[in-house]
Each structure stands twice: as structure tokens, then as C-alpha cells.
Protein backbone atom coordinates (compact mmCIF):
# COMPACT_ATOMS: atom_id res chain seq x y z
CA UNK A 1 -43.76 -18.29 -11.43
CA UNK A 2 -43.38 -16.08 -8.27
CA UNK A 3 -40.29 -17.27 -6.60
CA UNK A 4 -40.42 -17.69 -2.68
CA UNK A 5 -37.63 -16.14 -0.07
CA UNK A 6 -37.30 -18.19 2.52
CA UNK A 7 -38.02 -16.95 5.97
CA UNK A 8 -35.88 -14.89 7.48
CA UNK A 9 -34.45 -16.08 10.84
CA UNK A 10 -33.76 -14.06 13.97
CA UNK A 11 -29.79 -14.89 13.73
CA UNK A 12 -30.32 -13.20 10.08
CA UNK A 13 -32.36 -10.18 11.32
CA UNK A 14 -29.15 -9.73 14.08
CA UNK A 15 -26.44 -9.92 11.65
CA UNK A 16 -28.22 -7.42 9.55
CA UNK A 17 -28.79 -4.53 12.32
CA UNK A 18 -25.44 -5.30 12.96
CA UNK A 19 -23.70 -4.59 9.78
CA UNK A 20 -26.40 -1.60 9.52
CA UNK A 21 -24.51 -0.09 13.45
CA UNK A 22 -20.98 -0.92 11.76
CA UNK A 23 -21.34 0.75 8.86
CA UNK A 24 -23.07 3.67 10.76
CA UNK A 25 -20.01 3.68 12.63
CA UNK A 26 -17.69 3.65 10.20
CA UNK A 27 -19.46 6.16 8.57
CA UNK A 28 -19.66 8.39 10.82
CA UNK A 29 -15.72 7.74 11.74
CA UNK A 30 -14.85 8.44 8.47
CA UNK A 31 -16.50 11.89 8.58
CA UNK A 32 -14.35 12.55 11.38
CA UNK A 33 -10.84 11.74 9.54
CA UNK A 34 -11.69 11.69 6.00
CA UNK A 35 -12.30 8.75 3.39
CA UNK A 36 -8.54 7.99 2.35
CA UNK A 37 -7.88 5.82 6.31
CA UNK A 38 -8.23 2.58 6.92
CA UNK A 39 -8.40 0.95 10.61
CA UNK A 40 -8.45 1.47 13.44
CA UNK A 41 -9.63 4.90 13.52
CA UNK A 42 -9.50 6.36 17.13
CA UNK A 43 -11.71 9.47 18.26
CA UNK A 44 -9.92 11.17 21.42
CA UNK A 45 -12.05 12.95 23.74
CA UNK A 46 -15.52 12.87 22.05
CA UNK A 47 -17.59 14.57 20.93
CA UNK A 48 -14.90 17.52 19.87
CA UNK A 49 -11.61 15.68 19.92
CA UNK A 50 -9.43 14.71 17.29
CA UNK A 51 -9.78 11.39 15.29
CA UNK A 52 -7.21 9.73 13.89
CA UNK A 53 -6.07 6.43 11.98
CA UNK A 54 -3.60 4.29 13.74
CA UNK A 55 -1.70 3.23 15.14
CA UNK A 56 -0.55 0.00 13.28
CA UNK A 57 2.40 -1.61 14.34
CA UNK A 58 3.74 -5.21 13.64
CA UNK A 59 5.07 -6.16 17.41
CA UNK A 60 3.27 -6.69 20.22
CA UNK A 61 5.04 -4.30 22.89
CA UNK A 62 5.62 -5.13 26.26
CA UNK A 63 3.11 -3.19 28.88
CA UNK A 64 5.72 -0.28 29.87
CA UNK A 65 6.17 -0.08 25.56
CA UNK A 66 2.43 -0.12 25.62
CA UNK A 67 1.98 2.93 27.69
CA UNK A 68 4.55 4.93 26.41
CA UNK A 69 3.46 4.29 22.89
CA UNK A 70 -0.54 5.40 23.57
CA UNK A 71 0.58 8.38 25.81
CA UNK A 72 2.72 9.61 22.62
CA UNK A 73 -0.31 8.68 20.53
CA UNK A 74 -2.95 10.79 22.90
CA UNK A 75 -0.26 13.56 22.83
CA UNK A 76 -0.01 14.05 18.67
CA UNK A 77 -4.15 13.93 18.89
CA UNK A 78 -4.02 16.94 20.89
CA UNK A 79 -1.91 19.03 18.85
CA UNK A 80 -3.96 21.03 16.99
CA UNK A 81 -2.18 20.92 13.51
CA UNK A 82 -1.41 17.30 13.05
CA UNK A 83 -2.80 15.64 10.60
CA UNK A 84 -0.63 12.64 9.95
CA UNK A 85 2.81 10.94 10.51
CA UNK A 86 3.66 7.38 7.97
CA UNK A 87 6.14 5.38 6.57
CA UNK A 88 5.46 2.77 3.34
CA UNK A 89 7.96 0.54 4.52
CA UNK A 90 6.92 -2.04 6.93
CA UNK A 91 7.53 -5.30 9.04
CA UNK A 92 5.78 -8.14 8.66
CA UNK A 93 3.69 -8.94 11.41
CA UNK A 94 5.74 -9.72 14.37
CA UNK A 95 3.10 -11.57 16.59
CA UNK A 96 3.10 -14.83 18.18
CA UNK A 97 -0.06 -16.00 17.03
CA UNK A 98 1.69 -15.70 13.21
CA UNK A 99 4.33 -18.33 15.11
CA UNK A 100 6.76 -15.57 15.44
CA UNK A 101 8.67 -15.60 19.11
CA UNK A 102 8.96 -12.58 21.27
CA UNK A 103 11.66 -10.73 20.49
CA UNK A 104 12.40 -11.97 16.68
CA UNK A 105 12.73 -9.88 13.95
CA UNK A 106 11.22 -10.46 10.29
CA UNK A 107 11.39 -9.36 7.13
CA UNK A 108 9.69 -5.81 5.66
CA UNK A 109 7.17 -4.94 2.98
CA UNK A 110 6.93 -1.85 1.00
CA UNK A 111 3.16 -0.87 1.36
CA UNK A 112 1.90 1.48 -1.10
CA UNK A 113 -2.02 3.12 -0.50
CA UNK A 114 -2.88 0.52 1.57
CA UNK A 115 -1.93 -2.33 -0.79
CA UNK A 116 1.57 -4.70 -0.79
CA UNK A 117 3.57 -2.97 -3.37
CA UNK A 118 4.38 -5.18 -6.06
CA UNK A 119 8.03 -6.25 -6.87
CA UNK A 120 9.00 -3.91 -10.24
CA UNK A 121 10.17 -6.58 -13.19
């Protein structure tokens, strides 16, 4: 017995080329950085700038925060040399959709290769 696909619709044949571009473009970010990054990887001035991963931060910052913290970002990308700058410990997401207000400050996490480290017994 010769068992029958069903037909493939057009919604199916979209949401295949795009996971075919994303991966593409992950791929091809992650020959710019390296394999051990996560997201968001940034590439600065293309085609011969800099990638890097990050920034992640827990609060949303106010615009004038904002600025400041991207034109400190752009800066380390053009430095030659620099490869990286991290801390394990983190805050929990500070963001209002996560029903935090504006201004509050949570609790922190110790994050260990990109996974919650776990609580030692």
C-alpha cells in the first residue's frame, strides 16, 4: 500500500522558503561570529564590518538610554581587537509586557552557556 501526501498548499510552500532564507541567514551570520552566539547577532557596516552577538539587556531604556547604549555598541564593533564583553549573572526581564512597571527592579539569574544555571543541592 503506497501511502498518499497530501497536497501541499501555497501557505506550506511559503513557510518552507522561509525557514530555507532564515536558516541561510543564520548561517551565514554565524560564519561571521562563530557557532558558540546566540541572538541577535548584528553585522556593522557590511560587507567587511564586524559582527557581533548582543546586546541583551533586561530593561527597556528610555530613548536618550537608547542612543547612548547603541553608539557604545557601534563603537566596541569598530575596535579592531574586540571580541567579546559578558557577565553570567542576570536580571530577569524587566519589561512591561512581562507586567513589570517602568522603573522596577527584579530579581537575577545566574546564566551559564546560554542555559538558567541550576540551583547546586
Amino acid at each position: 500500500m503506497e501511502l498518499q501526501h497530501p497536497p501541499r498548499s501555497p501557505l506550506t510552500a511559503q513557510l518552507i522558503a522561509a525557514r530555507s532564507l532564515i536558516q541561510a541567514e543564520t548561517d551565514q551570520a554565524l560564519t561571521l561570529t562563530g557557532r558558540d552566539v546566540g541572538t541577535p547577532i548584528l553585522h556593522f557596516e557590511p560587507p567587511e564590518g564586524t559582527a557581533l552577538f548582543g546586546p541583551v539587556i533586561s530593561r527597556l531604556p528610555a530613548p536618550a538610554e537608547a542612543l547612548e547604549l547603541w553608539e557604545h555598541v557601534v563603537a566596541l564593533s569598530r575596535f579592531p581587537g574586540f571580541a567579546e564583553l559578558k557577565r553570567s549573572l542576570r536580571e530577569v526581564p524587566q519589561l512591561p509586557a512581562l507586567g513589570v512597571d517602568p522603573g522596577q527592579v527584579g530579581g537575577q539569574e545566574d546564566w551559564q552557556q546560554g542555559h538558567r544555571r541550576q540551583a547546586e543541592s
